[in-house]
Protein backbone atom coordinates (compact mmCIF):
# COMPACT_ATOMS: atom_id res chain seq x y z
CA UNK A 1 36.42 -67.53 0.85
CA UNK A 2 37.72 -64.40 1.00
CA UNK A 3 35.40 -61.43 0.23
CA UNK A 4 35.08 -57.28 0.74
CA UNK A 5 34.37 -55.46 4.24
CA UNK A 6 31.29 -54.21 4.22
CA UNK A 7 32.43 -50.80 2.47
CA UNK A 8 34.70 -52.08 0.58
CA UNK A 9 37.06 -49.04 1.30
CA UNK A 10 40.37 -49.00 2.72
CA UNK A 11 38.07 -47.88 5.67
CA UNK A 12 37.28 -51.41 6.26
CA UNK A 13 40.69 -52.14 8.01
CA UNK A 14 40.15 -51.23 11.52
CA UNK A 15 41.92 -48.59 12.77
CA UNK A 16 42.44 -46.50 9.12
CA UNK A 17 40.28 -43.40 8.55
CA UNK A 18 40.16 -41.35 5.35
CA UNK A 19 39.64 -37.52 4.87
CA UNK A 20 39.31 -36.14 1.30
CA UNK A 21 38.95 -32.66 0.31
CA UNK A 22 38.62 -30.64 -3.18
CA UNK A 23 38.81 -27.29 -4.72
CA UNK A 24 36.55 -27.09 -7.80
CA UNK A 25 37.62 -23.91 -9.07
CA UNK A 26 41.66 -24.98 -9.17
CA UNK A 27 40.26 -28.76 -10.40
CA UNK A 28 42.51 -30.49 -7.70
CA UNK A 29 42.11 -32.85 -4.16
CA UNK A 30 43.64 -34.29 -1.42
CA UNK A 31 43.27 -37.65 0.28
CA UNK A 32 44.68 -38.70 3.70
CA UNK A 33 45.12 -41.80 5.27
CA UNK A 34 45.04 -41.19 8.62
CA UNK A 35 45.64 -44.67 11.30
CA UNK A 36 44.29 -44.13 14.46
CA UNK A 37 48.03 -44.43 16.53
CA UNK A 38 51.65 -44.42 14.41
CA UNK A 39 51.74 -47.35 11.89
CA UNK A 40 54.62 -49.16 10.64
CA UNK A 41 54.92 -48.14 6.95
CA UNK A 42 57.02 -48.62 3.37
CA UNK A 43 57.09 -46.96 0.37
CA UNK A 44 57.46 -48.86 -3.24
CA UNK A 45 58.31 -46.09 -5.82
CA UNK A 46 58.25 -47.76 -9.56
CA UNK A 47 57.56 -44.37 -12.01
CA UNK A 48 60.30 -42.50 -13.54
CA UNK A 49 59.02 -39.24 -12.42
CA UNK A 50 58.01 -39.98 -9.06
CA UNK A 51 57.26 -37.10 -6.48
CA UNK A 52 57.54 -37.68 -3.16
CA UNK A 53 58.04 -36.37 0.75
CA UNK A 54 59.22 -38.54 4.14
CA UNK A 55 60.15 -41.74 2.02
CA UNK A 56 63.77 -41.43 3.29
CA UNK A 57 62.16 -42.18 6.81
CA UNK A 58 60.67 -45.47 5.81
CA UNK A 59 64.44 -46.79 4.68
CA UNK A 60 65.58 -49.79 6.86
CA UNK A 61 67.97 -48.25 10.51
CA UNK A 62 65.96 -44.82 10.36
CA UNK A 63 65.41 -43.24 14.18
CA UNK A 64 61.35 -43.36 13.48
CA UNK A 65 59.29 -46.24 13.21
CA UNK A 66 55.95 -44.99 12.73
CA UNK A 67 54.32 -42.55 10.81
CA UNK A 68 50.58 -40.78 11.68
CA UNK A 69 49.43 -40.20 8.27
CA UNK A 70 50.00 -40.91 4.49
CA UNK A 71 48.70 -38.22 2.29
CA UNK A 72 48.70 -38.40 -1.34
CA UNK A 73 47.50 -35.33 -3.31
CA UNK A 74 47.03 -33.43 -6.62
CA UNK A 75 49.15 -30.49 -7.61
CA UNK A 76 52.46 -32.02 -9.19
CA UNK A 77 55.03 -30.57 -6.78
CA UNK A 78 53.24 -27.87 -5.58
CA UNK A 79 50.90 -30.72 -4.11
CA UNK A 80 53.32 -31.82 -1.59
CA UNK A 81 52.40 -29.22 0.22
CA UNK A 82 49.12 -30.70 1.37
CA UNK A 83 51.40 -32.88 4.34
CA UNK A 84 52.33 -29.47 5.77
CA UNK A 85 48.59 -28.91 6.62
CA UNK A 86 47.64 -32.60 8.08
CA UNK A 87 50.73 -31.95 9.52
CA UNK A 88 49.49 -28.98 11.25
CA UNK A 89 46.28 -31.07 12.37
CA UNK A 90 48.31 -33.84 13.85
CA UNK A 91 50.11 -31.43 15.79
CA UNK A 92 46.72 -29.63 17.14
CA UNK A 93 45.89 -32.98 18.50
CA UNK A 94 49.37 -33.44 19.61
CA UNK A 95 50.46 -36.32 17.57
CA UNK A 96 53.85 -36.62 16.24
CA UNK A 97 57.49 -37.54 17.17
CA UNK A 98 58.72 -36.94 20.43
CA UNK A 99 62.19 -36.62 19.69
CA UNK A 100 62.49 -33.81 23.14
CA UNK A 101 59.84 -35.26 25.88
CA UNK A 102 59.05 -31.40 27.12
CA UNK A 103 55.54 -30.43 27.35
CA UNK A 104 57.19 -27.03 25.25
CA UNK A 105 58.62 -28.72 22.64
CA UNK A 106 55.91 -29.90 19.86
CA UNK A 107 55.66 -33.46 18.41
CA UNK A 108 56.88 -33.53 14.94
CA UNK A 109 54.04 -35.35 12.79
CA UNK A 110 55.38 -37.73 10.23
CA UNK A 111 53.38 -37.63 7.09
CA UNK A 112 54.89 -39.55 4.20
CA UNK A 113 53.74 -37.98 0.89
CA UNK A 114 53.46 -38.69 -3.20
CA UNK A 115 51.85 -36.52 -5.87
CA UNK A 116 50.21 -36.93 -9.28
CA UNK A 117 50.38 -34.51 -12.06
CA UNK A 118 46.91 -32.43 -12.66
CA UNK A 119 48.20 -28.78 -13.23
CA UNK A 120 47.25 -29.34 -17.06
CA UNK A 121 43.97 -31.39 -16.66
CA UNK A 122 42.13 -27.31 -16.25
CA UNK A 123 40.93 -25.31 -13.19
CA UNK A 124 42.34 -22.51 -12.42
CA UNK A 125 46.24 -22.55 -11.39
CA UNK A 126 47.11 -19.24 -10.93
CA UNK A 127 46.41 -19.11 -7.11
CA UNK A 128 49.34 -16.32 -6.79
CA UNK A 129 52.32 -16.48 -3.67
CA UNK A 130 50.37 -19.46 -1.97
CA UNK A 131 49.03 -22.64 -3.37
CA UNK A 132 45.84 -24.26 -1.96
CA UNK A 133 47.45 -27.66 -0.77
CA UNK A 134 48.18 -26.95 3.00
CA UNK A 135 45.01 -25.58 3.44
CA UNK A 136 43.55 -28.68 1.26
CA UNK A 137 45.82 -30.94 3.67
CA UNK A 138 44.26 -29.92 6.78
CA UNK A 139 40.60 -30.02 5.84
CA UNK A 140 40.85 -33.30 4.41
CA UNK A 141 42.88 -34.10 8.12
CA UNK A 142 40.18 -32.85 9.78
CA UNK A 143 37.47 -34.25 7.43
CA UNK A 144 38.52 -38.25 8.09
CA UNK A 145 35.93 -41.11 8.73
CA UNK A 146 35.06 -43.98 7.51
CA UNK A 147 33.11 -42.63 4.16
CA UNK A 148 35.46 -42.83 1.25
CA UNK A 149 33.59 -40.81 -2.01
CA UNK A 150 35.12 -42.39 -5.16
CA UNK A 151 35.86 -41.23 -8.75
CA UNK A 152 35.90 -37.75 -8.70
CA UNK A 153 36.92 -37.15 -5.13
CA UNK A 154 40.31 -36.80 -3.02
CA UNK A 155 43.41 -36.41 -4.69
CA UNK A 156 42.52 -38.17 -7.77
CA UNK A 157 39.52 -35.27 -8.25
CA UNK A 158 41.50 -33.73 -11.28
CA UNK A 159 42.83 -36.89 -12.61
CA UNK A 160 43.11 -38.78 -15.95
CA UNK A 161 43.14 -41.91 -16.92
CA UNK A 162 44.43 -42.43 -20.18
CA UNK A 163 42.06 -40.53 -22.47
CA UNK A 164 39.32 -40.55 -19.83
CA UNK A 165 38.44 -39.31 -16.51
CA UNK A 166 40.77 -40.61 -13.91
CA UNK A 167 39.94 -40.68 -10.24
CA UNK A 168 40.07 -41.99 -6.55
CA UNK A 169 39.23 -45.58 -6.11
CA UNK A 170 39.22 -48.14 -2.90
CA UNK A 171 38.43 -51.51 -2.55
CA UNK A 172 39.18 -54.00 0.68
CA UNK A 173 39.40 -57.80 1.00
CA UNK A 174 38.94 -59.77 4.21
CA UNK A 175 39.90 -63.26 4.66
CA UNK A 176 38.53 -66.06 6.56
CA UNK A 177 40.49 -66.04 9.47
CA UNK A 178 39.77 -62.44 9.26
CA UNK A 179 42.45 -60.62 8.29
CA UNK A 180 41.51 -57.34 6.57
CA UNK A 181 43.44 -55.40 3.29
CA UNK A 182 42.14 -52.20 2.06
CA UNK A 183 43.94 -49.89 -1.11
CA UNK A 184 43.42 -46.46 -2.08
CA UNK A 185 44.64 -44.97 -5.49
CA UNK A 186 44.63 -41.50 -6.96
CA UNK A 187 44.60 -42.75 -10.74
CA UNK A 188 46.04 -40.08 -13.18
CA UNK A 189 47.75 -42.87 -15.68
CA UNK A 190 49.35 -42.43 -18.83
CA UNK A 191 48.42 -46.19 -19.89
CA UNK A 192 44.49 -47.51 -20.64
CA UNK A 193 42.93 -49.31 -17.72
CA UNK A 194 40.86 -50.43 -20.51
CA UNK A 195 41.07 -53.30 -22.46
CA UNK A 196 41.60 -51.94 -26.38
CA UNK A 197 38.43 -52.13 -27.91
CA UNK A 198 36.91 -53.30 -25.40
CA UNK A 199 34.81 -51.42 -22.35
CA UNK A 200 36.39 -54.17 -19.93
CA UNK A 201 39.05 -53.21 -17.58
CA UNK A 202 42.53 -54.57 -17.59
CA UNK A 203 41.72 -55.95 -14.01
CA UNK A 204 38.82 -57.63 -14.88
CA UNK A 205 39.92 -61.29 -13.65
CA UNK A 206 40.31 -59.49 -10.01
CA UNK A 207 36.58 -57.72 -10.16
CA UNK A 208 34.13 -58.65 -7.06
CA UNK A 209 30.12 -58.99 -7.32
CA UNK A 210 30.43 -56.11 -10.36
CA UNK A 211 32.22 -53.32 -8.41
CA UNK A 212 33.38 -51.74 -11.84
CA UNK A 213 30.69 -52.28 -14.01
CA UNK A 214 31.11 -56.25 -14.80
CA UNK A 215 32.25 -56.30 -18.10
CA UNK A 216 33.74 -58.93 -19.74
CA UNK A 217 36.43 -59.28 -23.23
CA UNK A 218 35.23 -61.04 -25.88
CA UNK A 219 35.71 -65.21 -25.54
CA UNK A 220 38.18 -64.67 -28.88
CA UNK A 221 39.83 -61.23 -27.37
CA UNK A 222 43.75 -61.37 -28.28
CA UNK A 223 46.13 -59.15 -26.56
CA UNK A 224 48.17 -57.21 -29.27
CA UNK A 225 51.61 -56.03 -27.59
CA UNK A 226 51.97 -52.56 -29.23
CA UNK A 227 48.07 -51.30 -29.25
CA UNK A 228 47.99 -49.34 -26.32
CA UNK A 229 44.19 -48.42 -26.58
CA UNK A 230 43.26 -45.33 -24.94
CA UNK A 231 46.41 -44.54 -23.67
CA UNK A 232 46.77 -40.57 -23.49
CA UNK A 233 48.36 -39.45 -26.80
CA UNK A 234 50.80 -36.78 -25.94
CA UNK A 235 52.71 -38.31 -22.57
CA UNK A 236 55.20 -35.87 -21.08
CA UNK A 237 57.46 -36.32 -18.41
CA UNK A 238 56.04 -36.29 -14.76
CA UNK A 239 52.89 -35.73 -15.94
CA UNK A 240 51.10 -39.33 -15.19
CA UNK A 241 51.19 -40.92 -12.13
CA UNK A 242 49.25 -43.84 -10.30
CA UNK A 243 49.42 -43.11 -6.55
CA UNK A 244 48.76 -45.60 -3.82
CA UNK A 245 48.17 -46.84 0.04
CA UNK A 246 47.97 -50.12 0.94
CA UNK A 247 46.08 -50.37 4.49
CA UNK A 248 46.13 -53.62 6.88
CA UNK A 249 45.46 -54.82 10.20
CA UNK A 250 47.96 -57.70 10.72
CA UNK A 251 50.95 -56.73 12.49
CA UNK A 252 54.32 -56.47 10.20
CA UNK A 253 57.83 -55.53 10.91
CA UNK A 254 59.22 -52.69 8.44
CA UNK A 255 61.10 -55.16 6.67
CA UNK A 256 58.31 -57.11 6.05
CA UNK A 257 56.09 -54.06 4.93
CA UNK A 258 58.67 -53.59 2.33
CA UNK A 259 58.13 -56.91 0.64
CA UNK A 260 54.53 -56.47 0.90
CA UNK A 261 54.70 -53.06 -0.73
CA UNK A 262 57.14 -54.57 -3.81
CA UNK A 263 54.80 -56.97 -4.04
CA UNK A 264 52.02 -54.64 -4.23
CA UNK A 265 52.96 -52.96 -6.90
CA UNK A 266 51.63 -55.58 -9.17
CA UNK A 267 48.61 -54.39 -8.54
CA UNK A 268 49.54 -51.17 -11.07
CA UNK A 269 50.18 -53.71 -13.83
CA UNK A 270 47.05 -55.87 -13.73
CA UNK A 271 45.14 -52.64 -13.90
CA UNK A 272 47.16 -50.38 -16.15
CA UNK A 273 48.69 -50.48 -19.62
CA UNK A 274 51.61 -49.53 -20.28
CA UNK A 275 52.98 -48.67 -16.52
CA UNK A 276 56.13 -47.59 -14.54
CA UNK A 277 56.62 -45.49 -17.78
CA UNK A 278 59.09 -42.81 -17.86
CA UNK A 279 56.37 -40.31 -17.21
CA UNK A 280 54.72 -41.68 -14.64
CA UNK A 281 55.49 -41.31 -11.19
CA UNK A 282 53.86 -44.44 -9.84
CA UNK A 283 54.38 -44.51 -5.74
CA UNK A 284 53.07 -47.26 -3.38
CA UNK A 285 52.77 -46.88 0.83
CA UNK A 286 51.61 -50.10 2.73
CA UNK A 287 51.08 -49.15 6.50
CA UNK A 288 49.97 -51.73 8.91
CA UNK A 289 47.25 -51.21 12.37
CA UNK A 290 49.12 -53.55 14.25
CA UNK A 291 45.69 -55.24 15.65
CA UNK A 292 45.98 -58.78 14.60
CA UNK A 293 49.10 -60.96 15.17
CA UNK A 294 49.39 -64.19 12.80
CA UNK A 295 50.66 -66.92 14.04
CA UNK A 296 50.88 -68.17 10.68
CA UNK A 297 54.83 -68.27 9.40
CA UNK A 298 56.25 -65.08 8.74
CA UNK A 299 57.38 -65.63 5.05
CA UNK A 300 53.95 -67.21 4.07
CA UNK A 301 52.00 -64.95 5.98
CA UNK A 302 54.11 -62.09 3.78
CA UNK A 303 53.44 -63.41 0.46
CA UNK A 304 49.85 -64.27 1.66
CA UNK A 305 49.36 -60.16 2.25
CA UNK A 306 51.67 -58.96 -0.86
CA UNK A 307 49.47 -61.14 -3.37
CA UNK A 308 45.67 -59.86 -1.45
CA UNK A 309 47.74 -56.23 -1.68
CA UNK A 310 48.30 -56.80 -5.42
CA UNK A 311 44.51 -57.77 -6.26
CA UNK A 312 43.46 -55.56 -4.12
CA UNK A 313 45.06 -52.42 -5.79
CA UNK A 314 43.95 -53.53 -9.08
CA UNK A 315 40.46 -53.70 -7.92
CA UNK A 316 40.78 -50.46 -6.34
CA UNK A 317 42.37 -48.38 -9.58
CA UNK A 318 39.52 -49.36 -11.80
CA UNK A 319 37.55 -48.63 -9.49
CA UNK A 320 38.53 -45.02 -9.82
CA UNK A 321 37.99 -44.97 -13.47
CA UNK A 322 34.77 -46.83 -13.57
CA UNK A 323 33.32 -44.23 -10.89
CA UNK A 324 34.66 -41.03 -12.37
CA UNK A 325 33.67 -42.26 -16.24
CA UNK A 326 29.96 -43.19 -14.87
């Protein structure tokens, strides 16, 4: 039976590290998810107000195949800024693209990034001619390890969820042939992961050994299509977004990352309700280690990683709202 690594982090798939970093005083964070040499990668963008950075790269016949980092961050589009400093900390180490093989000629890191809408959730924003998100970027870079801090942490550190605190949240799975799948989410949603009326989550049916609190609906609980429960009440454009990385160690093709990360993104709608709204910017990356190579047939062994991806995700967005609402 398939169960969580022993963090139950994203951290749990070899090879992945995480760095987070926050500035109180702005009420903002970064996360980074950093593989340990370039991973194959895919993006999944679902929102209607999606902000993003590098997905162009992970389009099928692109010169690149791997990227060094994923970095999802705070800030709206200011945030996207954050890649240009884990950029900067790749290329320190010397990590990157080697499109010119000269010892003068710097590797250009590839960082795919997304963003989530926090400018109104307070802190201070007026930070004047330069925004706090490189410098964010590369101390989160430069923080990464296996320790994930959840709820109020990372990128989703100025987050909400709904009409509650929203947050970071991770969660892993690992088979019994021992395959491993790890998410991370920055959850800033404009939908409930909350059940109305209820104090259980939306992804309740996916919840492991009480990792968000255990709750159940009642045995008589019916759904009603138009309550939206604690959805946030004033929803404005680009100003909700559930942001995403998918982490594994079997060894995909880009193609098949793709599928994986469409697949994923039910993960956002057994977690979250209503989702893919017009003002969200939901955003999904999937990036694979490359350590284990299934023999298993390709197409199975795809659906087999998109459906753990899925329940996974879930998992890990409530999660991030149980932790930052505790």
């Amino acid at each position: 039976m398939a169960k969580p690594g022993a963090r139950n982090t994203i951290t749990d798939v070899p090879g992945i590290k995480v760095g987070q970093a926050e500035d109180a005083s702005v009420r903002t964070g970064v996360s980074v998810i950093v593989p340990d040499a370039p991973a194959i990668a895919a993006v999944a963008v679902s929102g209607g107000g999606p902000g993003t950075r590098e997905t162009d790269l992970l389009s099928a016949g692109m010169l690149v195949d791997g990227i060094d980092a994923v970095c999802l961050s705070g800030g709206s589009a200011f945030g996207l800024a954050a890649a240009d400093g884990v950029a900067s900390g790749l290329k320190q180490e010397g990590r990157g693209f080697a499109l010119v093989p000269l010892t003068s000629v710097p590797r250009t890191p590839i960082v795919p990034a997304a963003i989530l809408y926090d400018l109104a959730n307070g802190g201070d924003k007026s930070w004047g001619d330069v925004s706090p998100y490189a410098a964010l970027g590369l101390t989160a870079y430069r923080a990464r390890g296996t320790d994930v801090p959840l709820g109020q942490a990372g990128a989703g550190y100025g987050a909400r969820a709904g009409a509650l605190a929203g947050g970071t949240g991770s969660a892993s799975i690992v088979t019994h042939d021992g395959i491993t799948v790890g998410a991370l989410a920055g959850v800033n949603c404009f939908g409930s992961a909350f059940m109305p009326g209820t104090d259980a989550f939306w992804a309740w049916p996916f919840e492991v050994d009480g990792e968000f609190g255990g709750k159940r609906p009642p045995e008589d609980y019916a759904a009603d299509a138009e309550d939206w429960g604690a959805a946030k009440a004033n929803p404005a454009l680009g100003q909700n977004t559930t942001i995403a990385c998918i982490a594994t160690d079997v060894i995909l093709t880009a193609s098949e990352a793709k599928r994986v990360a469409q697949m994923a993104l039910s993960g956002f709608s057994r977690a979250i309700r209503p989702v893919f709204a017009p003002f969200d910017g939901d955003a999904l990356f999937v990036m694979s280690s490359g350590r284990i190579a299934s023999q298993e047939k390709r197409a199975i062994l795809v659906a087999r990683i998109g459906e753990l991806a899925a329940s996974t995700l879930s998992r890990a967005i409530a999660r991030g709202v149980f932790e930052a609402n505790r």
